[in-house]
C-alpha atoms as a PDB file:
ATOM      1  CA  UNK A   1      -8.017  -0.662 -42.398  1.00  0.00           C
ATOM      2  CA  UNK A   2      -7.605  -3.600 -40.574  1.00  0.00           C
ATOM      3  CA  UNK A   3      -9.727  -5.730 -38.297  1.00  0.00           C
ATOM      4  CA  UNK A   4      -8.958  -4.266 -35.008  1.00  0.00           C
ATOM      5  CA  UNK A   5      -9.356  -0.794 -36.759  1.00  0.00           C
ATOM      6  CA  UNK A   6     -13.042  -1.604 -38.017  1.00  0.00           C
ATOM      7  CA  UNK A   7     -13.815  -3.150 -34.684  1.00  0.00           C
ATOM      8  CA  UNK A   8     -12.463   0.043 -32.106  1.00  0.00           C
ATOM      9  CA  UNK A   9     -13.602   2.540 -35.110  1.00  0.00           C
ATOM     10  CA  UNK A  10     -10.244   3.748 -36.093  1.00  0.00           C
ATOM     11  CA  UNK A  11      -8.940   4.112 -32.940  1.00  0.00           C
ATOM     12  CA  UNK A  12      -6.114   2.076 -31.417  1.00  0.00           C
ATOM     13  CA  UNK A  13      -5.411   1.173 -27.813  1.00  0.00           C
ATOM     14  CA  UNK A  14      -2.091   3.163 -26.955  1.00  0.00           C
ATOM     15  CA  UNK A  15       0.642   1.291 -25.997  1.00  0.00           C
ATOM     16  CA  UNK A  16       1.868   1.355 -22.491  1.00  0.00           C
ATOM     17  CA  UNK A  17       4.999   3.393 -21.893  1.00  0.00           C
ATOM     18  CA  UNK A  18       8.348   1.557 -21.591  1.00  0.00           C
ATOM     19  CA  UNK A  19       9.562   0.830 -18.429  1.00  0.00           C
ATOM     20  CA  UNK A  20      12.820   1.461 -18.938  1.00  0.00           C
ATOM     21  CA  UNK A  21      11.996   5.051 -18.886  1.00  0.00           C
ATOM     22  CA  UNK A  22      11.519   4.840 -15.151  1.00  0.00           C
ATOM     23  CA  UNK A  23      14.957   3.550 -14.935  1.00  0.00           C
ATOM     24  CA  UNK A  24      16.731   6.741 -16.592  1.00  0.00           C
ATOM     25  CA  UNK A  25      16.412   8.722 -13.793  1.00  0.00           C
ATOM     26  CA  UNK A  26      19.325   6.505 -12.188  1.00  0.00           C
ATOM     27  CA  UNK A  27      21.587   7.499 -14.615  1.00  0.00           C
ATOM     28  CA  UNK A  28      20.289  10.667 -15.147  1.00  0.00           C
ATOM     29  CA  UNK A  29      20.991  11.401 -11.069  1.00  0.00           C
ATOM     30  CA  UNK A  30      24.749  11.340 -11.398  1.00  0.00           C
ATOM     31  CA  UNK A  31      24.039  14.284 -13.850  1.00  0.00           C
ATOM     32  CA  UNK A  32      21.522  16.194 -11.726  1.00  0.00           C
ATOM     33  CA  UNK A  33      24.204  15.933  -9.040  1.00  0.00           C
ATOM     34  CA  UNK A  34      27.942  16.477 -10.436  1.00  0.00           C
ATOM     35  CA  UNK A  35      26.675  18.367 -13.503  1.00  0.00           C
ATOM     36  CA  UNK A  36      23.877  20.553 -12.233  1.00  0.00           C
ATOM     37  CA  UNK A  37      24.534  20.657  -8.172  1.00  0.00           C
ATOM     38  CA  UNK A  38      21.364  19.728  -6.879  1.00  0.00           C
ATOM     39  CA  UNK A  39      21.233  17.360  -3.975  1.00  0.00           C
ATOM     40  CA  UNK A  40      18.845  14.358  -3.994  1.00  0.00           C
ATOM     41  CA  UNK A  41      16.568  14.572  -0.802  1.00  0.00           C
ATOM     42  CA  UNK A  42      16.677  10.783  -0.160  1.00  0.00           C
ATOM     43  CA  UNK A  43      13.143  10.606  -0.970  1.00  0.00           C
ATOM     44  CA  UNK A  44      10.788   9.506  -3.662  1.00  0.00           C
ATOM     45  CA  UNK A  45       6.943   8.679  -4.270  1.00  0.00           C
ATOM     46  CA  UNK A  46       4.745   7.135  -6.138  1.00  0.00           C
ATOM     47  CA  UNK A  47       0.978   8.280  -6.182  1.00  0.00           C
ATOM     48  CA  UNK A  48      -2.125   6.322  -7.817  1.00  0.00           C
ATOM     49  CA  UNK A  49      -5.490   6.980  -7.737  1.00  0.00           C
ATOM     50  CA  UNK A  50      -6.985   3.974  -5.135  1.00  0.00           C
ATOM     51  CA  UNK A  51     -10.369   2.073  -5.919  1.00  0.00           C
ATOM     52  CA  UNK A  52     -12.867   0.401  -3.185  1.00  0.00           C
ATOM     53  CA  UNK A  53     -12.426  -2.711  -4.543  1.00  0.00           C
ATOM     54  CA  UNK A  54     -10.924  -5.663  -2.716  1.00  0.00           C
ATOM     55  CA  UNK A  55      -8.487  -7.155  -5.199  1.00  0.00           C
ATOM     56  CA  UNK A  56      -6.752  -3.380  -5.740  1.00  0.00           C
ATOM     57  CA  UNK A  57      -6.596  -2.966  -2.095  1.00  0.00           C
ATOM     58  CA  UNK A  58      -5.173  -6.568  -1.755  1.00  0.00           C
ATOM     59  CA  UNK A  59      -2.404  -5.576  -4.805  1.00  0.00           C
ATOM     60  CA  UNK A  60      -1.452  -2.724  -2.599  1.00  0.00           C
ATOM     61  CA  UNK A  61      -1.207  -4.408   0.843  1.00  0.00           C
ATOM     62  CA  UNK A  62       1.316  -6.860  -0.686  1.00  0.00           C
ATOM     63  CA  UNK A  63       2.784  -4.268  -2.446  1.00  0.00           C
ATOM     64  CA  UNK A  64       3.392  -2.149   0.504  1.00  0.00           C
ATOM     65  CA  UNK A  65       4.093  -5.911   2.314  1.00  0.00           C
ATOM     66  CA  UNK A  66       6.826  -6.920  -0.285  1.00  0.00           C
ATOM     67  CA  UNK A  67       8.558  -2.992   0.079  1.00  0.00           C
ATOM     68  CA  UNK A  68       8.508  -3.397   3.604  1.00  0.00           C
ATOM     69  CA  UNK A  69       9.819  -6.787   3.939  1.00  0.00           C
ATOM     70  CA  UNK A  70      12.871  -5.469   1.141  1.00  0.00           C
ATOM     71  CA  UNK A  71      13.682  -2.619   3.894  1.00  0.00           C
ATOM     72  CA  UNK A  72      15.736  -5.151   6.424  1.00  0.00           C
ATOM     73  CA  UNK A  73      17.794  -5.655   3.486  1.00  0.00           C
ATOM     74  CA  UNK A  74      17.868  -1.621   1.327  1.00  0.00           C
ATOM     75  CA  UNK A  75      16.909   0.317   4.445  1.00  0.00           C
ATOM     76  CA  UNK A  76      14.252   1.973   2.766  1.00  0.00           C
ATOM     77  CA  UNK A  77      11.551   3.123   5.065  1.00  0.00           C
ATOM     78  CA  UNK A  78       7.313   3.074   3.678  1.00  0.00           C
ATOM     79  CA  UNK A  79       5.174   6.131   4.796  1.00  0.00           C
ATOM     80  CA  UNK A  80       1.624   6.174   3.144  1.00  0.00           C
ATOM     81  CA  UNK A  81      -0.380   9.194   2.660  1.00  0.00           C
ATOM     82  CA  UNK A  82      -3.586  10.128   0.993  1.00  0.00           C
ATOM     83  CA  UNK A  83      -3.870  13.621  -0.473  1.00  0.00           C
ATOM     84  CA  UNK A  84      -6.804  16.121  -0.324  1.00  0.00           C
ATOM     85  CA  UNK A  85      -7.462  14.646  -3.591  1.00  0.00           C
ATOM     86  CA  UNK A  86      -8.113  11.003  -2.852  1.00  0.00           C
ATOM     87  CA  UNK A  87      -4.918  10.048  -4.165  1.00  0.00           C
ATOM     88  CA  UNK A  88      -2.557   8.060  -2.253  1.00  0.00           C
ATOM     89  CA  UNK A  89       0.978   8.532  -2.334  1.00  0.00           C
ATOM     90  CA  UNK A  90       3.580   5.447  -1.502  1.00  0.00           C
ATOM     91  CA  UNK A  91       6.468   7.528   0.017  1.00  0.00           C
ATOM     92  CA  UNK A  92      10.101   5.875   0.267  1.00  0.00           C
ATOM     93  CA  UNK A  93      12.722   6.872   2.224  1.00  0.00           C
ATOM     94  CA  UNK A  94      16.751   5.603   1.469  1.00  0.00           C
ATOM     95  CA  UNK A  95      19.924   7.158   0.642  1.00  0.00           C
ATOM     96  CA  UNK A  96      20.769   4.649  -1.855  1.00  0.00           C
ATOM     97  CA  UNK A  97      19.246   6.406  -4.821  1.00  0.00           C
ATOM     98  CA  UNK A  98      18.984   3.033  -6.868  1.00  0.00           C
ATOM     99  CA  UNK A  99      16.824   1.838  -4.384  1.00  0.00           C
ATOM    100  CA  UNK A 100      14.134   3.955  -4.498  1.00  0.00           C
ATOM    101  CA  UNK A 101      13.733   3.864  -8.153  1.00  0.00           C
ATOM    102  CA  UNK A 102      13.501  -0.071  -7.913  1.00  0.00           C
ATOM    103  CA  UNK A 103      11.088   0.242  -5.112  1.00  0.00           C
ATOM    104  CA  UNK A 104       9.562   3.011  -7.212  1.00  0.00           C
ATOM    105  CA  UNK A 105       9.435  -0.047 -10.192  1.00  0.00           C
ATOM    106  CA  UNK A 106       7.990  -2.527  -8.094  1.00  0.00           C
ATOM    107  CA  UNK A 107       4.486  -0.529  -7.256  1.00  0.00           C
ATOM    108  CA  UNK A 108       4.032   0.382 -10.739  1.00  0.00           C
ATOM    109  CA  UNK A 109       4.418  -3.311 -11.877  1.00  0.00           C
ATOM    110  CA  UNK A 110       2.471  -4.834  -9.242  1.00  0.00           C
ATOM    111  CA  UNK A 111      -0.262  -2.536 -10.211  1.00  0.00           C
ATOM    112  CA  UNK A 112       0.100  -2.766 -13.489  1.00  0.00           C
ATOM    113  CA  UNK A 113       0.187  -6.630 -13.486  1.00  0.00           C
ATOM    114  CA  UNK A 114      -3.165  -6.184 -11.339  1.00  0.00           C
ATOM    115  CA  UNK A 115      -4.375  -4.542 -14.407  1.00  0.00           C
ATOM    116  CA  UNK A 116      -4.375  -1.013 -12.742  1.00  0.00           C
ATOM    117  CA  UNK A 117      -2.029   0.397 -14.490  1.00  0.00           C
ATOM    118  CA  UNK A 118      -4.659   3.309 -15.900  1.00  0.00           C
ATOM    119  CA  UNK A 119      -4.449   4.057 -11.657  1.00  0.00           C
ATOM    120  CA  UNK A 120      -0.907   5.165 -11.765  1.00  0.00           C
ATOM    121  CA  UNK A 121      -0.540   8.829 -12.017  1.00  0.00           C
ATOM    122  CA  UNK A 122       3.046   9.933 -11.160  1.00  0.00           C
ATOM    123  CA  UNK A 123       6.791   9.026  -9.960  1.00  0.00           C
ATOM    124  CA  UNK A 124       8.069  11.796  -8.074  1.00  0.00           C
ATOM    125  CA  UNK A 125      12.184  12.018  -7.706  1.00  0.00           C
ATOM    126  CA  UNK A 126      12.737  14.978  -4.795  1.00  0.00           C
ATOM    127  CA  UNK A 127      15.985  17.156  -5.100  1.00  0.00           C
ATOM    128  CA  UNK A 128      16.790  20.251  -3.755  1.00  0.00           C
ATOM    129  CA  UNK A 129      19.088  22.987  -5.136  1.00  0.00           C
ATOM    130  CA  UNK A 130      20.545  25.490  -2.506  1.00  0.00           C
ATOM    131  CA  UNK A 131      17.911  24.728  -0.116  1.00  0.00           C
ATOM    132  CA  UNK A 132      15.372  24.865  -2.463  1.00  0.00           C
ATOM    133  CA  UNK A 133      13.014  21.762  -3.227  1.00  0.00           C
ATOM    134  CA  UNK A 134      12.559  20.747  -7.092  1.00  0.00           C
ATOM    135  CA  UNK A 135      11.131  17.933  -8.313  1.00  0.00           C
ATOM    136  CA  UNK A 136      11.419  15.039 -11.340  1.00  0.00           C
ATOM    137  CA  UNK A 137       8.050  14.116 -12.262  1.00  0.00           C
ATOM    138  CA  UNK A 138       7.651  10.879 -14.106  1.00  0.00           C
ATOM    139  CA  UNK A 139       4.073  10.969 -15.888  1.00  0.00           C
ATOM    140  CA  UNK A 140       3.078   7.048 -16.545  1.00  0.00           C
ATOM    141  CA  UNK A 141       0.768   7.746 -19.096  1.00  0.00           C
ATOM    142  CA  UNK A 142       2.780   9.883 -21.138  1.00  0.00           C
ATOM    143  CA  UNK A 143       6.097   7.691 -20.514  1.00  0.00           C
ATOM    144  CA  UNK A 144       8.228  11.210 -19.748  1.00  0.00           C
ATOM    145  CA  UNK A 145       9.722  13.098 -17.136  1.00  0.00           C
ATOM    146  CA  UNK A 146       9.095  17.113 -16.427  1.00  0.00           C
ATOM    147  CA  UNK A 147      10.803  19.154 -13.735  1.00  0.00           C
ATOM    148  CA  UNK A 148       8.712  20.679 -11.323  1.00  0.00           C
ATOM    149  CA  UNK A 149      10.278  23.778  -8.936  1.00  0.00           C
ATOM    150  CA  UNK A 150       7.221  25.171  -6.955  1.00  0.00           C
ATOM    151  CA  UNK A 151       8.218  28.639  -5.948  1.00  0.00           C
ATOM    152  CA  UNK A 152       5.526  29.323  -2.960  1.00  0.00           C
ATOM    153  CA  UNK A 153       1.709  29.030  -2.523  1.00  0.00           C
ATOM    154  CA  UNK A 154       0.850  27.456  -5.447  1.00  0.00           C
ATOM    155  CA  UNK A 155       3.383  28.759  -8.181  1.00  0.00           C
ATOM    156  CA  UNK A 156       5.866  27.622  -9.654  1.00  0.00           C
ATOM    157  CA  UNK A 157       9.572  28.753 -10.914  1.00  0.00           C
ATOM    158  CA  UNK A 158       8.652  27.855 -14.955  1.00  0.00           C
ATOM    159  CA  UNK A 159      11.937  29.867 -16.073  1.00  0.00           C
ATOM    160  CA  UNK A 160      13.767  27.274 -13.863  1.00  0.00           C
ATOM    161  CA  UNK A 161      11.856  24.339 -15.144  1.00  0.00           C
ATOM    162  CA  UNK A 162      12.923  25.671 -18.963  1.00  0.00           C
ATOM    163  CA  UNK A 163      16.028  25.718 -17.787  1.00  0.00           C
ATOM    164  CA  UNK A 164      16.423  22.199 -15.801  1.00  0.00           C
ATOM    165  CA  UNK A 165      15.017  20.703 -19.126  1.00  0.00           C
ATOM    166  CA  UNK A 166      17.802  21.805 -21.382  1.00  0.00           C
ATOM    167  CA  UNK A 167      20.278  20.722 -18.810  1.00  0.00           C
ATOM    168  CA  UNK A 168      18.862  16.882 -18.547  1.00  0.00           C
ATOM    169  CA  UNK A 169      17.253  16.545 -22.195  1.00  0.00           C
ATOM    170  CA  UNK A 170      19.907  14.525 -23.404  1.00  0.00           C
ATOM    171  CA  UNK A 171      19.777  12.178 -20.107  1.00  0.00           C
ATOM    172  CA  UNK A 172      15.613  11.758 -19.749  1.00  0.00           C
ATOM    173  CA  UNK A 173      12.504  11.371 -21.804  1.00  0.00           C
ATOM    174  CA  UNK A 174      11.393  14.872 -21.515  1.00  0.00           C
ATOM    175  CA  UNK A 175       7.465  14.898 -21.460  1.00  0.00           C
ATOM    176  CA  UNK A 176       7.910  18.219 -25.425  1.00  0.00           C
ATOM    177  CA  UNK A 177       3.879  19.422 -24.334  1.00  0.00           C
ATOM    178  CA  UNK A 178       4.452  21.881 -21.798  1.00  0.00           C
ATOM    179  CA  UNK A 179       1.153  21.829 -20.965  1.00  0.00           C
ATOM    180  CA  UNK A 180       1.030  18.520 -19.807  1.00  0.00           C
ATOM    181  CA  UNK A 181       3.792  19.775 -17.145  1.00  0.00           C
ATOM    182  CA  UNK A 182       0.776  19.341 -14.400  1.00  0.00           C
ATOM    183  CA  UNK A 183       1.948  20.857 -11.174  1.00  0.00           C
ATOM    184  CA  UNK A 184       1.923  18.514  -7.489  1.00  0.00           C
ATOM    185  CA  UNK A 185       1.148  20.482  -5.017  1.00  0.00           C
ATOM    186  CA  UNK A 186       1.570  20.026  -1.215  1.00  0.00           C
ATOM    187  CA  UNK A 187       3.972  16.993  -2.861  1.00  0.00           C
ATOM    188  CA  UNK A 188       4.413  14.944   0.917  1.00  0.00           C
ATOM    189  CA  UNK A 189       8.437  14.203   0.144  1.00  0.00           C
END
Protein backbone atom coordinates (compact mmCIF):
# COMPACT_ATOMS: atom_id res chain seq x y z
CA UNK A 1 0.00 0.00 0.00
CA UNK A 2 1.41 3.08 -0.79
CA UNK A 3 1.49 6.53 0.73
CA UNK A 4 -1.42 8.10 -0.89
CA UNK A 5 -3.30 4.76 -0.14
CA UNK A 6 -2.56 4.96 3.76
CA UNK A 7 -3.32 8.64 3.70
CA UNK A 8 -7.13 8.52 1.66
CA UNK A 9 -7.64 4.91 3.46
CA UNK A 10 -7.50 2.78 0.44
CA UNK A 11 -9.35 4.79 -1.63
CA UNK A 12 -8.09 6.64 -4.70
CA UNK A 13 -9.27 9.87 -6.28
CA UNK A 14 -10.80 8.74 -9.76
CA UNK A 15 -9.37 10.07 -12.60
CA UNK A 16 -11.19 12.55 -14.68
CA UNK A 17 -12.64 11.21 -17.91
CA UNK A 18 -10.76 11.89 -21.18
CA UNK A 19 -11.76 14.57 -23.14
CA UNK A 20 -11.43 13.17 -26.17
CA UNK A 21 -14.50 11.25 -25.48
CA UNK A 22 -16.51 14.40 -25.96
CA UNK A 23 -15.01 14.67 -29.31
CA UNK A 24 -16.36 11.15 -30.68
CA UNK A 25 -19.59 12.24 -31.14
CA UNK A 26 -18.21 14.25 -34.31
CA UNK A 27 -17.26 11.33 -35.90
CA UNK A 28 -19.74 9.29 -34.59
CA UNK A 29 -22.52 11.93 -36.32
CA UNK A 30 -21.65 10.98 -39.87
CA UNK A 31 -22.76 7.46 -38.63
CA UNK A 32 -25.93 8.49 -36.78
CA UNK A 33 -26.78 10.24 -40.06
CA UNK A 34 -25.80 8.10 -43.33
CA UNK A 35 -25.81 4.82 -41.37
CA UNK A 36 -28.77 5.07 -39.04
CA UNK A 37 -31.03 8.07 -40.71
CA UNK A 38 -31.55 10.24 -37.95
CA UNK A 39 -31.29 13.94 -38.51
CA UNK A 40 -29.26 16.15 -36.12
CA UNK A 41 -31.62 18.97 -34.74
CA UNK A 42 -28.90 21.69 -34.92
CA UNK A 43 -28.90 21.83 -31.29
CA UNK A 44 -26.89 20.82 -28.30
CA UNK A 45 -26.53 21.57 -24.41
CA UNK A 46 -24.60 21.43 -21.77
CA UNK A 47 -26.14 21.45 -18.14
CA UNK A 48 -24.16 21.91 -14.68
CA UNK A 49 -25.31 22.23 -11.46
CA UNK A 50 -24.60 26.33 -10.61
CA UNK A 51 -23.19 27.49 -7.09
CA UNK A 52 -23.81 31.10 -5.33
CA UNK A 53 -20.45 31.78 -5.34
CA UNK A 54 -18.84 34.66 -7.18
CA UNK A 55 -15.82 33.12 -8.87
CA UNK A 56 -18.28 30.14 -10.50
CA UNK A 57 -20.64 32.73 -11.59
CA UNK A 58 -17.68 34.84 -12.96
CA UNK A 59 -16.29 31.33 -14.89
CA UNK A 60 -19.68 31.20 -16.44
CA UNK A 61 -20.22 34.85 -17.51
CA UNK A 62 -16.95 34.61 -19.50
CA UNK A 63 -17.80 31.42 -20.54
CA UNK A 64 -21.08 32.37 -21.93
CA UNK A 65 -18.94 35.87 -22.97
CA UNK A 66 -16.19 33.90 -24.93
CA UNK A 67 -19.28 31.54 -26.79
CA UNK A 68 -20.95 34.56 -27.63
CA UNK A 69 -18.18 36.56 -28.90
CA UNK A 70 -17.15 33.01 -31.17
CA UNK A 71 -20.87 33.33 -32.73
CA UNK A 72 -19.90 36.42 -35.29
CA UNK A 73 -17.49 34.01 -36.52
CA UNK A 74 -19.52 29.93 -36.14
CA UNK A 75 -23.00 31.42 -36.06
CA UNK A 76 -23.85 29.64 -33.10
CA UNK A 77 -26.53 31.28 -31.10
CA UNK A 78 -26.42 31.04 -26.65
CA UNK A 79 -29.89 30.53 -24.95
CA UNK A 80 -29.59 29.89 -21.09
CA UNK A 81 -32.10 28.11 -19.11
CA UNK A 82 -32.45 26.87 -15.61
CA UNK A 83 -34.50 23.72 -15.04
CA UNK A 84 -37.10 22.93 -12.31
CA UNK A 85 -34.17 21.36 -10.80
CA UNK A 86 -31.76 24.21 -10.27
CA UNK A 87 -29.70 23.12 -13.00
CA UNK A 88 -28.78 25.34 -15.72
CA UNK A 89 -28.51 24.32 -19.13
CA UNK A 90 -26.05 26.29 -21.78
CA UNK A 91 -28.10 25.70 -25.01
CA UNK A 92 -26.29 26.17 -28.55
CA UNK A 93 -27.76 26.62 -31.60
CA UNK A 94 -25.62 26.00 -35.28
CA UNK A 95 -25.88 23.83 -38.17
CA UNK A 96 -22.30 23.18 -38.29
CA UNK A 97 -22.30 20.11 -36.10
CA UNK A 98 -18.46 20.54 -35.25
CA UNK A 99 -19.27 23.61 -33.76
CA UNK A 100 -21.37 22.79 -31.18
CA UNK A 101 -19.30 20.05 -29.86
CA UNK A 102 -16.30 22.60 -29.60
CA UNK A 103 -18.54 25.08 -27.99
CA UNK A 104 -19.85 22.09 -26.05
CA UNK A 105 -15.72 21.57 -25.09
CA UNK A 106 -15.14 24.96 -24.17
CA UNK A 107 -17.82 25.11 -21.05
CA UNK A 108 -16.67 21.93 -19.74
CA UNK A 109 -12.98 23.14 -19.73
CA UNK A 110 -13.56 26.48 -18.49
CA UNK A 111 -15.34 24.89 -15.65
CA UNK A 112 -13.24 22.38 -15.16
CA UNK A 113 -10.10 24.64 -15.15
CA UNK A 114 -12.24 26.71 -12.47
CA UNK A 115 -12.04 23.56 -10.56
CA UNK A 116 -15.83 22.79 -11.07
CA UNK A 117 -15.59 20.14 -12.93
CA UNK A 118 -17.59 17.82 -10.10
CA UNK A 119 -20.56 20.68 -11.40
CA UNK A 120 -20.79 19.26 -14.82
CA UNK A 121 -23.55 16.83 -15.20
CA UNK A 122 -24.32 16.17 -18.92
CA UNK A 123 -23.63 16.92 -22.82
CA UNK A 124 -26.71 16.53 -24.60
CA UNK A 125 -26.40 15.90 -28.68
CA UNK A 126 -30.34 16.33 -30.03
CA UNK A 127 -31.38 14.19 -33.15
CA UNK A 128 -34.51 13.27 -34.34
CA UNK A 129 -35.55 10.13 -36.28
CA UNK A 130 -38.81 10.44 -38.42
CA UNK A 131 -39.99 13.28 -36.46
CA UNK A 132 -39.20 11.84 -33.41
CA UNK A 133 -36.66 13.52 -30.86
CA UNK A 134 -33.74 11.17 -29.41
CA UNK A 135 -31.02 12.14 -27.65
CA UNK A 136 -26.92 11.41 -27.09
CA UNK A 137 -26.23 11.88 -23.57
CA UNK A 138 -22.64 12.41 -22.64
CA UNK A 139 -22.31 11.65 -18.73
CA UNK A 140 -18.94 13.63 -17.50
CA UNK A 141 -18.46 11.66 -14.64
CA UNK A 142 -18.69 8.41 -16.11
CA UNK A 143 -16.71 9.56 -19.43
CA UNK A 144 -19.62 7.68 -21.77
CA UNK A 145 -22.37 8.33 -23.92
CA UNK A 146 -26.12 6.64 -23.60
CA UNK A 147 -29.00 7.23 -25.98
CA UNK A 148 -31.95 8.63 -24.61
CA UNK A 149 -35.53 8.37 -26.81
CA UNK A 150 -38.30 9.70 -24.40
CA UNK A 151 -41.50 8.26 -25.70
CA UNK A 152 -44.19 10.72 -23.88
CA UNK A 153 -44.85 11.97 -20.29
CA UNK A 154 -42.07 10.76 -18.68
CA UNK A 155 -41.15 7.36 -20.46
CA UNK A 156 -38.98 6.40 -22.46
CA UNK A 157 -38.56 4.03 -25.75
CA UNK A 158 -35.71 1.56 -23.81
CA UNK A 159 -36.15 -1.13 -26.75
CA UNK A 160 -34.99 1.78 -29.02
CA UNK A 161 -32.22 2.87 -26.77
CA UNK A 162 -30.96 -1.12 -26.86
CA UNK A 163 -31.13 -0.82 -30.16
CA UNK A 164 -29.34 2.73 -30.96
CA UNK A 165 -26.50 1.27 -28.72
CA UNK A 166 -25.64 -1.68 -30.87
CA UNK A 167 -25.80 0.50 -33.89
CA UNK A 168 -23.08 3.24 -32.49
CA UNK A 169 -21.03 0.88 -30.00
CA UNK A 170 -18.26 0.61 -32.21
CA UNK A 171 -18.25 4.61 -32.86
CA UNK A 172 -18.82 5.93 -28.92
CA UNK A 173 -17.87 5.15 -25.38
CA UNK A 174 -21.05 3.53 -24.47
CA UNK A 175 -21.77 4.31 -20.68
CA UNK A 176 -22.14 -0.85 -20.19
CA UNK A 177 -24.41 0.08 -16.60
CA UNK A 178 -27.73 0.51 -17.86
CA UNK A 179 -28.72 1.83 -14.88
CA UNK A 180 -26.72 4.71 -14.97
CA UNK A 181 -28.76 5.53 -18.35
CA UNK A 182 -30.47 8.52 -16.13
CA UNK A 183 -33.32 9.94 -18.12
CA UNK A 184 -33.51 14.21 -18.98
CA UNK A 185 -36.63 15.15 -18.90
CA UNK A 186 -38.33 18.32 -20.27
CA UNK A 187 -34.55 18.35 -22.10
CA UNK A 188 -34.95 22.44 -23.44
CA UNK A 189 -33.23 21.50 -27.11
Amino acid sequence: MGFLDALLGGRRKLAAPARERLFAMTTAQVQLEAGLGLVHRNRAGIVFQPIATADFRSIVEETEELLRGAADDTGTTVTTADDEYGYRWIVLNDPDFEDLVVALNLVSSQLQAGGYGDRLLAAVFAFEERGRPLYFIYNFKRGAYYPFVPAGEKSRDSERELQLRAQVASELPIEQELERWFPLWEIPL
